[in-house]
C-alpha atoms as a PDB file:
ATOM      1  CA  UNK A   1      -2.143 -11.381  10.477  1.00  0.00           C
ATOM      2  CA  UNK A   2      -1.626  -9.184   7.042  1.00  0.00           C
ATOM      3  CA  UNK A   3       1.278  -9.463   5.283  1.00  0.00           C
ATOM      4  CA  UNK A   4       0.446  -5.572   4.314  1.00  0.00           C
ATOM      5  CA  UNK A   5      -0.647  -2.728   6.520  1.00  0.00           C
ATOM      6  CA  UNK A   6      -1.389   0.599   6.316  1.00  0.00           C
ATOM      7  CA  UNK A   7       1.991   3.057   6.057  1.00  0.00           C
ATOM      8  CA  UNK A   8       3.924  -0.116   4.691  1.00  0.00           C
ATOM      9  CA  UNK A   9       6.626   1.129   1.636  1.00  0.00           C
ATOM     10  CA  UNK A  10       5.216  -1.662  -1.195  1.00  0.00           C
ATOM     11  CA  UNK A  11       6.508  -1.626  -4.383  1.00  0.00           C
ATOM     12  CA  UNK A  12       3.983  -2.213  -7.781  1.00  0.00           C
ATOM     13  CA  UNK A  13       5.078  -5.764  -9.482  1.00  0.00           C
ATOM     14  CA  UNK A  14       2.467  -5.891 -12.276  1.00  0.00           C
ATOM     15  CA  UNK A  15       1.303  -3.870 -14.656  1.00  0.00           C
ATOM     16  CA  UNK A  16       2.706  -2.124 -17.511  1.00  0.00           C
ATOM     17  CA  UNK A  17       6.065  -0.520 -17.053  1.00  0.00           C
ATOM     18  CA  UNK A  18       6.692   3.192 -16.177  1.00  0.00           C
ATOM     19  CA  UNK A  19       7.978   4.160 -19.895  1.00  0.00           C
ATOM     20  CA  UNK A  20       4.748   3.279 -21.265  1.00  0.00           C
ATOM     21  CA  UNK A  21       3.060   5.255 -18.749  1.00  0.00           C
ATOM     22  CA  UNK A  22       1.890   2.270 -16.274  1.00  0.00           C
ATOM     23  CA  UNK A  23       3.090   1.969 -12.212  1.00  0.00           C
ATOM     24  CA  UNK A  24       5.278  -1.396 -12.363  1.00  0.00           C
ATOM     25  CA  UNK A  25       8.407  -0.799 -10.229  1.00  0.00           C
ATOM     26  CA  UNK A  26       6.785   2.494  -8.392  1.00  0.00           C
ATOM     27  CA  UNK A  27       7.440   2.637  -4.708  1.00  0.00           C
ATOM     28  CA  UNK A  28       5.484   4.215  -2.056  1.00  0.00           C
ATOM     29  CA  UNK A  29       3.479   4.222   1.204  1.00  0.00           C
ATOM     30  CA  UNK A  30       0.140   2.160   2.071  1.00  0.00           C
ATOM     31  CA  UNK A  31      -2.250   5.068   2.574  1.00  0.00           C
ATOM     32  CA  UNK A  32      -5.617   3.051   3.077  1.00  0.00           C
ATOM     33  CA  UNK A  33      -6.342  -1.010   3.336  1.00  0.00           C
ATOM     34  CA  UNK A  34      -9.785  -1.988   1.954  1.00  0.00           C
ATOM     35  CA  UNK A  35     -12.134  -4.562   2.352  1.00  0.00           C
ATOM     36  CA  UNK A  36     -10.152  -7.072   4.424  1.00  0.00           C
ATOM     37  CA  UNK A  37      -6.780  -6.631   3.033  1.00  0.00           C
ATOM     38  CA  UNK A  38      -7.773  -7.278  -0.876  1.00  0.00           C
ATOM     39  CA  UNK A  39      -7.122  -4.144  -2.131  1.00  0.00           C
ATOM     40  CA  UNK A  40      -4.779  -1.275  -0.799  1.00  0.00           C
ATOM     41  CA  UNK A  41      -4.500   2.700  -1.315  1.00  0.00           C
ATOM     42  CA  UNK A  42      -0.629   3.362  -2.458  1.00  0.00           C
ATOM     43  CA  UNK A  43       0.602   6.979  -2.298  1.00  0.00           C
ATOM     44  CA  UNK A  44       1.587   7.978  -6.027  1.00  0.00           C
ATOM     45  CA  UNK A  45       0.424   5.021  -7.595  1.00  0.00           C
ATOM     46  CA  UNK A  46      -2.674   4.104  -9.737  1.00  0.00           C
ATOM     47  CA  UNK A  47      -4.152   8.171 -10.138  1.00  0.00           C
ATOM     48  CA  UNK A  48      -7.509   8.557 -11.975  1.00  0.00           C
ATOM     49  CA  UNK A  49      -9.642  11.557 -12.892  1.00  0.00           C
ATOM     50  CA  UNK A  50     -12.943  12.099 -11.603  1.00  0.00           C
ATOM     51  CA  UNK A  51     -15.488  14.673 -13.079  1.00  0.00           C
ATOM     52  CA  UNK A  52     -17.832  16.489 -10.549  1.00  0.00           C
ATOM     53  CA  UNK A  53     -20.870  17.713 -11.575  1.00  0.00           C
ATOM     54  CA  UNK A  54     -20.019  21.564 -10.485  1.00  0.00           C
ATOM     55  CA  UNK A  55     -22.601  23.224  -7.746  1.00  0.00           C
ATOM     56  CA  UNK A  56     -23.079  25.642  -5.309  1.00  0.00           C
ATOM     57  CA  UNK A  57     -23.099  25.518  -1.685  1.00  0.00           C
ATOM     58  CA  UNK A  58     -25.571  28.015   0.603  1.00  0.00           C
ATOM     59  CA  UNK A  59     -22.975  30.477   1.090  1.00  0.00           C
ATOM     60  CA  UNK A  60     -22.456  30.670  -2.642  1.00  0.00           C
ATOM     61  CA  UNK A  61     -19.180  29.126  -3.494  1.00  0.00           C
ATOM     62  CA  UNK A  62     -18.764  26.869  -6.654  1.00  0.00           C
ATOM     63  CA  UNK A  63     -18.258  22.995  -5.975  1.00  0.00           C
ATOM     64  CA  UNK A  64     -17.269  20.194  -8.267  1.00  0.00           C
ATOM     65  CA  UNK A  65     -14.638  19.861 -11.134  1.00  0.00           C
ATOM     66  CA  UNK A  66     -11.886  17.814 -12.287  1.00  0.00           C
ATOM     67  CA  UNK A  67     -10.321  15.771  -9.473  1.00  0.00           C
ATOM     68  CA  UNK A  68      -7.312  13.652  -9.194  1.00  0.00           C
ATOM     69  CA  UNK A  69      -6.580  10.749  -6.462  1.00  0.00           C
ATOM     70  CA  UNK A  70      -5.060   7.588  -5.711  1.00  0.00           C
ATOM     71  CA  UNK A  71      -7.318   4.475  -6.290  1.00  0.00           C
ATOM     72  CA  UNK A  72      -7.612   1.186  -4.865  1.00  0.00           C
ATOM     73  CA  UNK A  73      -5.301  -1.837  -6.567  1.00  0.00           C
ATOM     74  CA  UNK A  74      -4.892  -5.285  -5.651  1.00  0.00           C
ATOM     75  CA  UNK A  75      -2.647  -6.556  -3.059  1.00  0.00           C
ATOM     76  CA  UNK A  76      -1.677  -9.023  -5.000  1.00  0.00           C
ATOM     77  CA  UNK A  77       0.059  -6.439  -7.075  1.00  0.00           C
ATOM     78  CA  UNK A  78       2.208  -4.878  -4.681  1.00  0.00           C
ATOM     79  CA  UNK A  79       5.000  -6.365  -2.931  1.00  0.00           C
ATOM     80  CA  UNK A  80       6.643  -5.500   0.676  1.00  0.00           C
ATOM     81  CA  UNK A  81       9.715  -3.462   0.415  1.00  0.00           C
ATOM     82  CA  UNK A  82      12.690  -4.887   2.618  1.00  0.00           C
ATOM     83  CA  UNK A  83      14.047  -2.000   4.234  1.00  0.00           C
ATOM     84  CA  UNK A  84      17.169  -2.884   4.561  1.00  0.00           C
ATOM     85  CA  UNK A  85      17.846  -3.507   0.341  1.00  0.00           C
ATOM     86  CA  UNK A  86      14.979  -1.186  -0.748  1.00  0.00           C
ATOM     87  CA  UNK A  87      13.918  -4.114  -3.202  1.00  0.00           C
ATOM     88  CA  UNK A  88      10.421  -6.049  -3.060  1.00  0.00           C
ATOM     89  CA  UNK A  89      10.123  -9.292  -0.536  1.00  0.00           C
ATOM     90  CA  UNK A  90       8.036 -11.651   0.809  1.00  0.00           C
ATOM     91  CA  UNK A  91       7.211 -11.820   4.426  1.00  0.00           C
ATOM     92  CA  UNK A  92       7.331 -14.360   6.847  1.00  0.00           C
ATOM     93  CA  UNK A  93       6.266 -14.633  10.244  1.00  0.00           C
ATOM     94  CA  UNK A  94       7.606 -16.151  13.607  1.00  0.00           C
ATOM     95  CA  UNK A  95       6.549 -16.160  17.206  1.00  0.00           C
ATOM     96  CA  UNK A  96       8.750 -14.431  19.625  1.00  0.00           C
ATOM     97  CA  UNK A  97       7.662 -14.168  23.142  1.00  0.00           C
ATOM     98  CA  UNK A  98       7.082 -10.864  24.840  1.00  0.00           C
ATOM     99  CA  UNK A  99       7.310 -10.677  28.995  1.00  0.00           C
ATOM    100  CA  UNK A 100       4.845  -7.525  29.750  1.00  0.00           C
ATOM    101  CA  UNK A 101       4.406  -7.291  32.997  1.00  0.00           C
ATOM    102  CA  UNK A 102       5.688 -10.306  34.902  1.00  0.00           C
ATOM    103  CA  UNK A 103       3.420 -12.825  32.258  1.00  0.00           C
ATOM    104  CA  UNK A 104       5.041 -14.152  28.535  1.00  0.00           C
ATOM    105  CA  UNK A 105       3.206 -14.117  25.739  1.00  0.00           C
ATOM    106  CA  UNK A 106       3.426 -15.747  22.456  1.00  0.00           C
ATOM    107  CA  UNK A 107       3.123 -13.635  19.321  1.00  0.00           C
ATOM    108  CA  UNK A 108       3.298 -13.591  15.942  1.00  0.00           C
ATOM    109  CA  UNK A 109       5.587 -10.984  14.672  1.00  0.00           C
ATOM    110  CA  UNK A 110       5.892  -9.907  10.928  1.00  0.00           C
ATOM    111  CA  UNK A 111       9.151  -9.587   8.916  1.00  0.00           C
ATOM    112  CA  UNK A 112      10.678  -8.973   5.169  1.00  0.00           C
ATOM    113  CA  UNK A 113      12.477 -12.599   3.974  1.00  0.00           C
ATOM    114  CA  UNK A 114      15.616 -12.176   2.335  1.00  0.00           C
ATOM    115  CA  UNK A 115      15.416 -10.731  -0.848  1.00  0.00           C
ATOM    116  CA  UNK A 116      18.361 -12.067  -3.171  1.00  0.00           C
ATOM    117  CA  UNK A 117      16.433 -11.342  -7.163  1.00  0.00           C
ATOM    118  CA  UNK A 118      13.578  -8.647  -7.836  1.00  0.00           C
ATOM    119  CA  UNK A 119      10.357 -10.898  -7.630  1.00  0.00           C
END
């Protein structure tokens, strides 16, 4: 089971800090996990410019230009946010059993550990 998944709040814990224009301490939502869970999409974090050769479609229009978008990062630079504190945490996980349908079922069930310092 991932300790992140897509539309998770994470919270950047590396990096340069956000007065000398880097993304440590930025919050925000899991847009995209890639290649097995090692690197994640995080809205508002991590932006780069791409250039696109500029062209024309049949009907005409213009293509290409300068674009701006959200790039992949490690996940072992982000952090879960509890939601209770709204600071970073690690996560645990423990089996609970579920009854669906007359049968029980063992699963594992993910959750944010208490947070007491910023990791």
């Amino acid at each position: 089971m991932a300790n992140i998944k897509k539309g998770d709040l994470v919270q950047v814990i590396t990096g340069a800090k956000q007065d000398r224009g880097g993304d440590r301490g930025k919050q925000g939502k899991v847009l995209e996990v890639i290649d097995g869970g090692n690197r994640v999409v995080v809205e508002g974090v991590n932006f780069i410019t791409k250039h696109n050769r500029v062209g024309q479609t049949q009907r005409g229009t213009k293509t290409g230009g300068i674009e701006t978008f959200e790039a992949p990062i490690h996940v072992s630079n982000v952090a879960l946010v509890d939601p209770e504190t709204k600071k970073p945490t690690r996560v645990g996980f423990r089996l609970e059993e579920q009854v669906k349908d007359g049968v029980k079922k063992t699963v594992r069930v993910r959750y944010a550990k208490k947070s007491g310092k910023d990791i």
